[in-house]
C-alpha atoms as a PDB file:
ATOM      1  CA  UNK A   1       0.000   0.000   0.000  1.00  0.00           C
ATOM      2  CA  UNK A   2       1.197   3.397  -0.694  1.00  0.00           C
ATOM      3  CA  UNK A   3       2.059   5.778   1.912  1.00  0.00           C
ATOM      4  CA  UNK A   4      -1.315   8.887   1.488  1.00  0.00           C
ATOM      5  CA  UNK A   5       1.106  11.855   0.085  1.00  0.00           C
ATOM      6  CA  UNK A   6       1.248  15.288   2.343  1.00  0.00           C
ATOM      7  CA  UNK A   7       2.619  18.978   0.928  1.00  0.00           C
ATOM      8  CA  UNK A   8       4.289  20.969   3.479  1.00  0.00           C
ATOM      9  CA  UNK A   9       4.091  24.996   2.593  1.00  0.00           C
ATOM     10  CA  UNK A  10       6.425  27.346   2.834  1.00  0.00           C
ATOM     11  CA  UNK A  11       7.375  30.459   2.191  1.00  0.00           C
ATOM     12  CA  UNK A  12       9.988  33.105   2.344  1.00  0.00           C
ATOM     13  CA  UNK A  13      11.097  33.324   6.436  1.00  0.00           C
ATOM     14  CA  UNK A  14       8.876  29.988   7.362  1.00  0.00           C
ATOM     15  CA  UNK A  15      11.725  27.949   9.165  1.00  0.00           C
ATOM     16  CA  UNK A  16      10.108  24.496  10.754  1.00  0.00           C
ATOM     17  CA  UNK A  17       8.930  22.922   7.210  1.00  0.00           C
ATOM     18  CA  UNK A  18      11.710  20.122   7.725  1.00  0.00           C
ATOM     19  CA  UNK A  19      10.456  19.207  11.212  1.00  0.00           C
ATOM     20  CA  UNK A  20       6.698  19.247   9.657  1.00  0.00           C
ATOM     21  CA  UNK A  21       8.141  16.953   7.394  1.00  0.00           C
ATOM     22  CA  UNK A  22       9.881  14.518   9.591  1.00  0.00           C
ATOM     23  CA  UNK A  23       6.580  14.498  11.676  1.00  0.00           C
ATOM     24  CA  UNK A  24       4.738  13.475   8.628  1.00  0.00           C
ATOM     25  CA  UNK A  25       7.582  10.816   7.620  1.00  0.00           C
ATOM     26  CA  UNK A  26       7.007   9.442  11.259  1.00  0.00           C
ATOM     27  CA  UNK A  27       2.995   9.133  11.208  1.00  0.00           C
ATOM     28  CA  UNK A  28       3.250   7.269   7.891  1.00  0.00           C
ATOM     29  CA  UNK A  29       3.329   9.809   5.172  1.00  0.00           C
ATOM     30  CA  UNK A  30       5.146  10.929   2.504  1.00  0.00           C
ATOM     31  CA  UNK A  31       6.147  14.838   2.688  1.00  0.00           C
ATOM     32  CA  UNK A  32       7.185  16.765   0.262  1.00  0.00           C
ATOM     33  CA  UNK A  33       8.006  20.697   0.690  1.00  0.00           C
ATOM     34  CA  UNK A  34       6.758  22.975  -2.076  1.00  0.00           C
ATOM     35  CA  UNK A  35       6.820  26.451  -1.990  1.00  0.00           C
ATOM     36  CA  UNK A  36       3.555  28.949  -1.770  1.00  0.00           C
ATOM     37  CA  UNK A  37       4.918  30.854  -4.740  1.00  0.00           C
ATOM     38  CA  UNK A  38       5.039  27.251  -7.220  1.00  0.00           C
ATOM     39  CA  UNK A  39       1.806  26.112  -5.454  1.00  0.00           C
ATOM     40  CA  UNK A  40       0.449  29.303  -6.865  1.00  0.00           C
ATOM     41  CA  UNK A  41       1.423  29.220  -9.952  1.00  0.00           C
ATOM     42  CA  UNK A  42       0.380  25.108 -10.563  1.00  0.00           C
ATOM     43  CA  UNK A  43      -2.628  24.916  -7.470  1.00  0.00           C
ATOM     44  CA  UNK A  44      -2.773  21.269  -9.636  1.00  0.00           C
ATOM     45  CA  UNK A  45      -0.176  20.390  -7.219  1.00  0.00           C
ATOM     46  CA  UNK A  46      -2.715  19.685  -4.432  1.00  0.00           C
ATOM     47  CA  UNK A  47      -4.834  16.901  -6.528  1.00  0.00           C
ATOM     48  CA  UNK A  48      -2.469  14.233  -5.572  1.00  0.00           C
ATOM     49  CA  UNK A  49      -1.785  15.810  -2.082  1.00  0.00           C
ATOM     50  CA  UNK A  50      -3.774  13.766   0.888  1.00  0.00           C
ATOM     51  CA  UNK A  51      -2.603  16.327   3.354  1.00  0.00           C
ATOM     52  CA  UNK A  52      -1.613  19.594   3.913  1.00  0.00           C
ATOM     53  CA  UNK A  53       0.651  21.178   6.549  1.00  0.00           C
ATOM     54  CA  UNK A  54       1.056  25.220   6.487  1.00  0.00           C
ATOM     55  CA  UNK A  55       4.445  25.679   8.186  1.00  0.00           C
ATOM     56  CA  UNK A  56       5.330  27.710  11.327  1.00  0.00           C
ATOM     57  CA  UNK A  57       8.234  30.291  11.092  1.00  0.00           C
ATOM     58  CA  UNK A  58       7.866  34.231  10.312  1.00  0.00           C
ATOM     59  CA  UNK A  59       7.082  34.075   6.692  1.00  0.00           C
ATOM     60  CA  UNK A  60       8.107  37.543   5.046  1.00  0.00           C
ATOM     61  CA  UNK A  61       9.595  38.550   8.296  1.00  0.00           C
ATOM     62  CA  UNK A  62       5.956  39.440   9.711  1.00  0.00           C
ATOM     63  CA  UNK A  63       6.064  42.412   7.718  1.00  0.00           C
ATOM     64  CA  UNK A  64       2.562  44.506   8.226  1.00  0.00           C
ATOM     65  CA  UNK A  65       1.626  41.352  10.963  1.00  0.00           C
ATOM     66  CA  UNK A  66       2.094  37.700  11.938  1.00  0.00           C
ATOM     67  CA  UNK A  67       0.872  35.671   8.317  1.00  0.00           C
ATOM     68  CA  UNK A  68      -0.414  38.928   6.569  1.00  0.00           C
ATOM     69  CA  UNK A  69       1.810  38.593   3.582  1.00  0.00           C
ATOM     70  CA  UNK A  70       1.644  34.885   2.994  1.00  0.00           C
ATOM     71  CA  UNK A  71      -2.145  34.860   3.575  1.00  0.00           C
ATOM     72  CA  UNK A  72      -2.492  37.071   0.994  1.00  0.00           C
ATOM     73  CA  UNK A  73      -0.178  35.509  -1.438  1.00  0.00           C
ATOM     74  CA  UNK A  74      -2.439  32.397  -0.646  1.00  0.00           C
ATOM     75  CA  UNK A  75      -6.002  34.390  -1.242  1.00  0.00           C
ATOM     76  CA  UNK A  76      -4.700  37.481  -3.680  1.00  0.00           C
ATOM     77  CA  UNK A  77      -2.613  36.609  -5.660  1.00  0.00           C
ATOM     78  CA  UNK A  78      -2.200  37.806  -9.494  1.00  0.00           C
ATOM     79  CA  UNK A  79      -1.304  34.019 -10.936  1.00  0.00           C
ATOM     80  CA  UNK A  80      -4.326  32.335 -11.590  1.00  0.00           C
ATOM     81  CA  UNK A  81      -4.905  28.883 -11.837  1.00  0.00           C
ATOM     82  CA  UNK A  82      -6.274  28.104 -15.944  1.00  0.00           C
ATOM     83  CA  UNK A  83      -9.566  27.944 -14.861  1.00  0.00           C
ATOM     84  CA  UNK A  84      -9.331  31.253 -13.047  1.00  0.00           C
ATOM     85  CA  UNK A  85      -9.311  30.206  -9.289  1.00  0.00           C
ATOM     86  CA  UNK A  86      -6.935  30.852  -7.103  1.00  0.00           C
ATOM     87  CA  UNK A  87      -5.019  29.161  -4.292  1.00  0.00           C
ATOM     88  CA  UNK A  88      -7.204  29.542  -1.483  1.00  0.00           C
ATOM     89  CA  UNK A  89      -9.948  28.592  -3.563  1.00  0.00           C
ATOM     90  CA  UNK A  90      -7.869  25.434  -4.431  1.00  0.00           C
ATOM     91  CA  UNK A  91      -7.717  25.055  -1.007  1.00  0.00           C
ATOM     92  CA  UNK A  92     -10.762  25.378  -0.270  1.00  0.00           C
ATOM     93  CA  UNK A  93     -11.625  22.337  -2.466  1.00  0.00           C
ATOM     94  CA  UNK A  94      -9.265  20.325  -1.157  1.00  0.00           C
ATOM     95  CA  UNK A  95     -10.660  20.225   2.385  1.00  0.00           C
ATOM     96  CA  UNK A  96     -14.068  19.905   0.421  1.00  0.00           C
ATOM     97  CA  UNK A  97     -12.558  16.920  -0.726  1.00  0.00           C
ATOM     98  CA  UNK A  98     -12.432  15.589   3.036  1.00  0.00           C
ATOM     99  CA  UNK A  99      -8.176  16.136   3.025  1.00  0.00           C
ATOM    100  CA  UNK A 100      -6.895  17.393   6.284  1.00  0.00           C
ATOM    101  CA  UNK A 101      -4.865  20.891   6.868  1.00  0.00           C
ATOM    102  CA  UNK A 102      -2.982  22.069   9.622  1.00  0.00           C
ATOM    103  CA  UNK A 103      -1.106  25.153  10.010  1.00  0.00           C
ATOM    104  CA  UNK A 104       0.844  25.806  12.631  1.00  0.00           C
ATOM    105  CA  UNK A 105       2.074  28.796  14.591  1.00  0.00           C
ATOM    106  CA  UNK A 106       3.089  31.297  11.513  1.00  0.00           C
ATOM    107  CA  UNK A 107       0.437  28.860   9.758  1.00  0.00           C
ATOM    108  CA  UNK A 108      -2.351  29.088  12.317  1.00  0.00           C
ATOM    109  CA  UNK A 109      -1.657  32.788  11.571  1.00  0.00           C
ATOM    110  CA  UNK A 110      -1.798  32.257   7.938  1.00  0.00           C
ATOM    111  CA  UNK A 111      -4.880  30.435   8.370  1.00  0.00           C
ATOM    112  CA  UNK A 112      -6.775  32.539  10.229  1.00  0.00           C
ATOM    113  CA  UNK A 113      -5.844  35.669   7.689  1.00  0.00           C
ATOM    114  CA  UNK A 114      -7.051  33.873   4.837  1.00  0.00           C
ATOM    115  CA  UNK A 115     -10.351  32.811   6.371  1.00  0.00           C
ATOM    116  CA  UNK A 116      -9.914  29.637   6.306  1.00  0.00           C
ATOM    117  CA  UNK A 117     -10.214  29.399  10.508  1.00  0.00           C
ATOM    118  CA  UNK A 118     -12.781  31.467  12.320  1.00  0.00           C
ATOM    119  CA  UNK A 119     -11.212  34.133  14.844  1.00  0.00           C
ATOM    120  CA  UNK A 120      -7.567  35.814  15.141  1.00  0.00           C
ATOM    121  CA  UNK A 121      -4.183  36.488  16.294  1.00  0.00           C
ATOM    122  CA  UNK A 122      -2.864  39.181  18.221  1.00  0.00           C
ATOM    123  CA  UNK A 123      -0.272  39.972  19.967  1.00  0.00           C
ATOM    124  CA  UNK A 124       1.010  38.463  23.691  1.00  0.00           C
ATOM    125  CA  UNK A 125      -0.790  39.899  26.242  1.00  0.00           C
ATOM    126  CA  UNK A 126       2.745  39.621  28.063  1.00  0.00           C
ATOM    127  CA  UNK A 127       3.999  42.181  25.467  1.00  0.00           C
ATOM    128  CA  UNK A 128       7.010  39.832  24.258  1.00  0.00           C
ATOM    129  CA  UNK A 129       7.955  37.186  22.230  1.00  0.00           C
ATOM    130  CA  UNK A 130       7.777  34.093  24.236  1.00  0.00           C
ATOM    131  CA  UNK A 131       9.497  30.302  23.689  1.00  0.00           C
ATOM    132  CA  UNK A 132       9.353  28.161  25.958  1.00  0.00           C
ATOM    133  CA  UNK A 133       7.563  24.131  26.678  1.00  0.00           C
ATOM    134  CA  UNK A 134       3.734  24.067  27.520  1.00  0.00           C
ATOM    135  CA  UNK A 135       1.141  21.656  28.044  1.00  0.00           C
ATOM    136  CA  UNK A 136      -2.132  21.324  25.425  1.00  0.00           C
ATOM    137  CA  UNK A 137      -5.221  19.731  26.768  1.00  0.00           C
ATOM    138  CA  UNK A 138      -6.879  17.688  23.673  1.00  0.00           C
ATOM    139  CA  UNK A 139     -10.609  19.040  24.010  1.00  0.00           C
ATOM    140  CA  UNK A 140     -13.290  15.859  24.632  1.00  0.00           C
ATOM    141  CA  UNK A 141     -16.003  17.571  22.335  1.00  0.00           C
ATOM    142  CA  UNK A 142     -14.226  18.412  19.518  1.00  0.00           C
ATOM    143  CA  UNK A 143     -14.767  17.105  16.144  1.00  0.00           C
ATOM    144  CA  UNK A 144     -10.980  17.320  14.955  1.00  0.00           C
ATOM    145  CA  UNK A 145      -9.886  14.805  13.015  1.00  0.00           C
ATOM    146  CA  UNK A 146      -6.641  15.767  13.911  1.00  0.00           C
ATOM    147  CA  UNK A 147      -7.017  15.105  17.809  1.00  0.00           C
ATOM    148  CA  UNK A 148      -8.825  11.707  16.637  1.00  0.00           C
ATOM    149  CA  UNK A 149      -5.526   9.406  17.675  1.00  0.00           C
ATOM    150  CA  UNK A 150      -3.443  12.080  19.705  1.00  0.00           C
ATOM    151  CA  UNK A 151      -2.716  11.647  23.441  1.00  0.00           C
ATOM    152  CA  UNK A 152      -5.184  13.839  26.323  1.00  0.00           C
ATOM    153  CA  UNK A 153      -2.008  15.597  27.125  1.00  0.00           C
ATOM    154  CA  UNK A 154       0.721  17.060  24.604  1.00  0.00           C
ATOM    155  CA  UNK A 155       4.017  18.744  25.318  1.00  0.00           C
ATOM    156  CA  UNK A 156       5.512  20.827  23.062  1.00  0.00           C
ATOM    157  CA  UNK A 157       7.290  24.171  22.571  1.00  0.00           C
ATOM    158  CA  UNK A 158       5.673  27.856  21.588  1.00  0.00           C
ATOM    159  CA  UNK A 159       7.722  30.429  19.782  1.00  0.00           C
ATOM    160  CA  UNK A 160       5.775  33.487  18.854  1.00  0.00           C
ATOM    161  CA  UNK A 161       4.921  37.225  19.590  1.00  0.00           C
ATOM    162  CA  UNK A 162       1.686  37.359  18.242  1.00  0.00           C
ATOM    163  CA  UNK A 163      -0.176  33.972  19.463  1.00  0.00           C
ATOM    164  CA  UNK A 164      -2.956  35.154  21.617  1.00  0.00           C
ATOM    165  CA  UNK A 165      -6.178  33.638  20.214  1.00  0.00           C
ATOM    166  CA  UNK A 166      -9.552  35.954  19.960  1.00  0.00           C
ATOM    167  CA  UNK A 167     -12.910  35.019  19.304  1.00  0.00           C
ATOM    168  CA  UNK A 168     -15.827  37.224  19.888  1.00  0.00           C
ATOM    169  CA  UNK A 169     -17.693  33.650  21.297  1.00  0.00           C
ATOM    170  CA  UNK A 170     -15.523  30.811  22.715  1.00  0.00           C
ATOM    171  CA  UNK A 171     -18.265  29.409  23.864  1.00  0.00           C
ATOM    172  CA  UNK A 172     -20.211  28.738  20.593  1.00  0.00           C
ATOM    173  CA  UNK A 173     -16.579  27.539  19.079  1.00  0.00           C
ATOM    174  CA  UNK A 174     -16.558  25.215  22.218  1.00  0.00           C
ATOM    175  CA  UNK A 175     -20.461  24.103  21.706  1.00  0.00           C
ATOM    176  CA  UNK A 176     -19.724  23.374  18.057  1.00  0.00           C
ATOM    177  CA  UNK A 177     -16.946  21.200  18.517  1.00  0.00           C
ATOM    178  CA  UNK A 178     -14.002  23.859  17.328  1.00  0.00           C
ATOM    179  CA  UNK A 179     -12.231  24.398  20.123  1.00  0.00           C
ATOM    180  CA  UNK A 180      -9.255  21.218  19.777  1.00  0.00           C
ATOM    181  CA  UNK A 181      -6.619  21.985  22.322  1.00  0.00           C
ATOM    182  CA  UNK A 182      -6.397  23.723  25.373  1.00  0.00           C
ATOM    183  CA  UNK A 183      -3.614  25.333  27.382  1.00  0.00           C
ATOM    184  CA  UNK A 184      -2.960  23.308  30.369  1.00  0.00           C
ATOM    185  CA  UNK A 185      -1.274  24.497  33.621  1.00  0.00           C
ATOM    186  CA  UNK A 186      -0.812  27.843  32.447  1.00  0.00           C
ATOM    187  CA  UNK A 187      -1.781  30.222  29.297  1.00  0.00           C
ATOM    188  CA  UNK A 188       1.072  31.703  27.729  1.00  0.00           C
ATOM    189  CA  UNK A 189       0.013  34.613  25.744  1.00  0.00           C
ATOM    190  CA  UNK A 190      -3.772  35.402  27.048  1.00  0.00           C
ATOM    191  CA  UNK A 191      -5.709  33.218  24.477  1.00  0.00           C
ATOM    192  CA  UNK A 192      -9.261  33.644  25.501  1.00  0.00           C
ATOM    193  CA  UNK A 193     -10.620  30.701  26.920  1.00  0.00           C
ATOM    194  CA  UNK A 194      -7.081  28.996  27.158  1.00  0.00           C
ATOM    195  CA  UNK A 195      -7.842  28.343  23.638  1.00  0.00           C
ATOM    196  CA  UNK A 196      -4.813  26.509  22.056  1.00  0.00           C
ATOM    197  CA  UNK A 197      -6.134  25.238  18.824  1.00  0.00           C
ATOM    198  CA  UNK A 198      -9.293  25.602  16.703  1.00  0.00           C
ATOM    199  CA  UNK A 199     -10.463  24.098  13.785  1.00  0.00           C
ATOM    200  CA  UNK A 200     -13.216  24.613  11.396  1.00  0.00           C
ATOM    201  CA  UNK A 201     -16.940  23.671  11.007  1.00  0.00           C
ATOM    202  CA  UNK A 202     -15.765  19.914   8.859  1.00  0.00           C
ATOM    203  CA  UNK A 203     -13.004  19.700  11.634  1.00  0.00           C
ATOM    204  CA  UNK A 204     -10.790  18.656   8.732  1.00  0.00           C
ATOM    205  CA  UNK A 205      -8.730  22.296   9.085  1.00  0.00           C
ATOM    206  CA  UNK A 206      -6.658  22.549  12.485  1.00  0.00           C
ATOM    207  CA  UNK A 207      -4.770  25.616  13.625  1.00  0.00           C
ATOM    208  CA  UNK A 208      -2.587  25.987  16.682  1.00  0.00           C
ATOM    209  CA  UNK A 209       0.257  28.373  17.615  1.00  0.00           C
ATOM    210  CA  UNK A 210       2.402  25.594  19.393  1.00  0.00           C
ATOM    211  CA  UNK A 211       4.827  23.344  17.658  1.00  0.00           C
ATOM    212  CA  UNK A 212       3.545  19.895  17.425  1.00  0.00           C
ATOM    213  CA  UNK A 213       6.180  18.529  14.993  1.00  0.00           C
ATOM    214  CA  UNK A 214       8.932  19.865  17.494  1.00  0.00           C
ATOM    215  CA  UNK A 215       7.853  16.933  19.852  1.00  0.00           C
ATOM    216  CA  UNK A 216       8.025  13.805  17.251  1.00  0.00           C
ATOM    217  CA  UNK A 217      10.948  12.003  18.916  1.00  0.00           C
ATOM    218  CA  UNK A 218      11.273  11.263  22.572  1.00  0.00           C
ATOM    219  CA  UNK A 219      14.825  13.208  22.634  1.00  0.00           C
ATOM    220  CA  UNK A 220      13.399  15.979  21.616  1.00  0.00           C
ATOM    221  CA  UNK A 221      11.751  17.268  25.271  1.00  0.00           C
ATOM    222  CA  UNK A 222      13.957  18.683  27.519  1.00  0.00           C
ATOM    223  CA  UNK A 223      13.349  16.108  30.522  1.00  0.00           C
ATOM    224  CA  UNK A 224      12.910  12.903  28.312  1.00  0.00           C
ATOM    225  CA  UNK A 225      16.147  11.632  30.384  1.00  0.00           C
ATOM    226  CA  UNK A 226      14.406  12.606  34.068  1.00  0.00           C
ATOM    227  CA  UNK A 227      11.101  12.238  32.887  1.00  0.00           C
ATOM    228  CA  UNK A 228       9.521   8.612  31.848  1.00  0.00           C
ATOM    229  CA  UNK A 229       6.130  10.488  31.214  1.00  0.00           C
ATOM    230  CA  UNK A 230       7.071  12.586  28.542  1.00  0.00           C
ATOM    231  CA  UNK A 231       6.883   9.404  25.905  1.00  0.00           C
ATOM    232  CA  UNK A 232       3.149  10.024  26.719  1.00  0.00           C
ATOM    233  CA  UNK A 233       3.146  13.457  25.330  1.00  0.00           C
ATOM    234  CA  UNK A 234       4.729  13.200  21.511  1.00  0.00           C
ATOM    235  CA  UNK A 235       3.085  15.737  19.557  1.00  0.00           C
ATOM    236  CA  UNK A 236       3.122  13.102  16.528  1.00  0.00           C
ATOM    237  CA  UNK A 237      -0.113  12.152  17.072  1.00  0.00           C
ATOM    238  CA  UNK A 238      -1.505  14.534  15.205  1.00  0.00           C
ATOM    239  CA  UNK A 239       0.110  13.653  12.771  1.00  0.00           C
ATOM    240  CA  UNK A 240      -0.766  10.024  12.926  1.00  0.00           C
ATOM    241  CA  UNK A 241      -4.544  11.396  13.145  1.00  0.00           C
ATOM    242  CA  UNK A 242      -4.040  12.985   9.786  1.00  0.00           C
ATOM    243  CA  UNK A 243      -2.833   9.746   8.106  1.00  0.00           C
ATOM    244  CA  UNK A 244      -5.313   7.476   9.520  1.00  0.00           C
ATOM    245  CA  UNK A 245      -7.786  10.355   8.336  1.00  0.00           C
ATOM    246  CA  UNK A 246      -6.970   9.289   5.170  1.00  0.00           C
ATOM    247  CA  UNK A 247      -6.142   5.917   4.640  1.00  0.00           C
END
């Protein structure tokens, strides 16, 4: 059987498309990394794509905001597809399709800009860039597939200046099975709600400003030699819930 094929995106200033790609080489699937500007120009490239990851990083330096520039080479740009679409509207049909898409961090951003995710991204309510490890509740309620196979707990790192969540009603997200992952033991940047991760109404798009594919490997936590617990937290299984998604 052949391994369900997954295009990571990035663009000028992204930075963790290789670690999106080993986490989709671990759960089973075959990455490739393609570029939003030749996705653009040939959208085609997403029919034989199973799964899309929109990589974390600070594409175009966050110039005029977190994502802004990206999103709108994604929803605005000049380079039409031949039967006059455009990218996001590519995109758009390929989670029509019922093929997963997660962006993440820069991504979420990305995401969010392009209205592809319901709500926004501002900046920390600490007022600086933060990095550092934190814990990610998986949400019972949600309809995700991405949370379908991960563990209740996740550990991962953040890295971003901009990653506080906002949504005029958390509470509706919550009640319509949107809200994914929650900040456990402690909200970093003032997301309302302790909202980590959201996805949208199918549950097939996921957005969150940690970094899942930074926890794919054991080694990669800083206490996996103290800490026999952290094996329980990989971030891959979102991953995996992506590729069982589709096979």
């Amino acid at each position: 059987m052949s391994l369900p094929k997954a295009l990571v995106l990035a663009g000028p200033g992204t930075n963790r498309d290789p670690d999106a790609a080993l986490a989709l080489r671990l759960a089973g699937a075959e990455p490739s990394i393609v570029l939003i500007d030749e996705l653009t120009a040939h959208p085609g490239g997403l029919n034989d794509a199973e799964i899309v990851v929109v990589a974390g990083g600070f594409s175009y330096g966050d110039a005029l905001g977190a994502g802004r520039m990206l999103a709108l080479d994604i929803t605005h740009s000049s380079r039409a597809r031949s039967d006059g679409g455009r990218l996001g509207e590519a995109l758009r049909d390929f989670v029509d399709r019922g093929r997963p898409v997660i962006g993440i961090c820069n991504g979420f951003q990305v995401l969010t800009r392009a209205g592809l995710l319901p709500g926004s991204l501002g900046h920390n309510s600490g007022g600086h860039f933060d990095c550092r490890w934190v814990a990610l509740a998986k949400e019972p309620n949600t309809h995700c597939v991405w949370t379908a196979h991960a563990p209740d707990v996740i550990h991962c790192p953040i890295a971003h200046g901009e990653g506080r969540y906002v949504h005029p009603d958390p509470a509706a997200l919550a009640a319509a099975g949107q809200v994914a992952l929650r900040y456990s033991g402690g909200n970093p940047n003032g997301s309302v709600d302790d909202i980590a991760g959201v996805c949208d109404e199918t549950g097939l798009v996921l957005g969150l400003m940690p970094h899942p594919e930074n926890h794919s490997v054991e080694r990669q936590h800083p206490r996996h030699r103290h800490d026999p617990n952290t094996a329980d937290t990989l971030g891959l299984g979102l991953f995996t819930s992506a590729v069982h998604h589709v096979l």
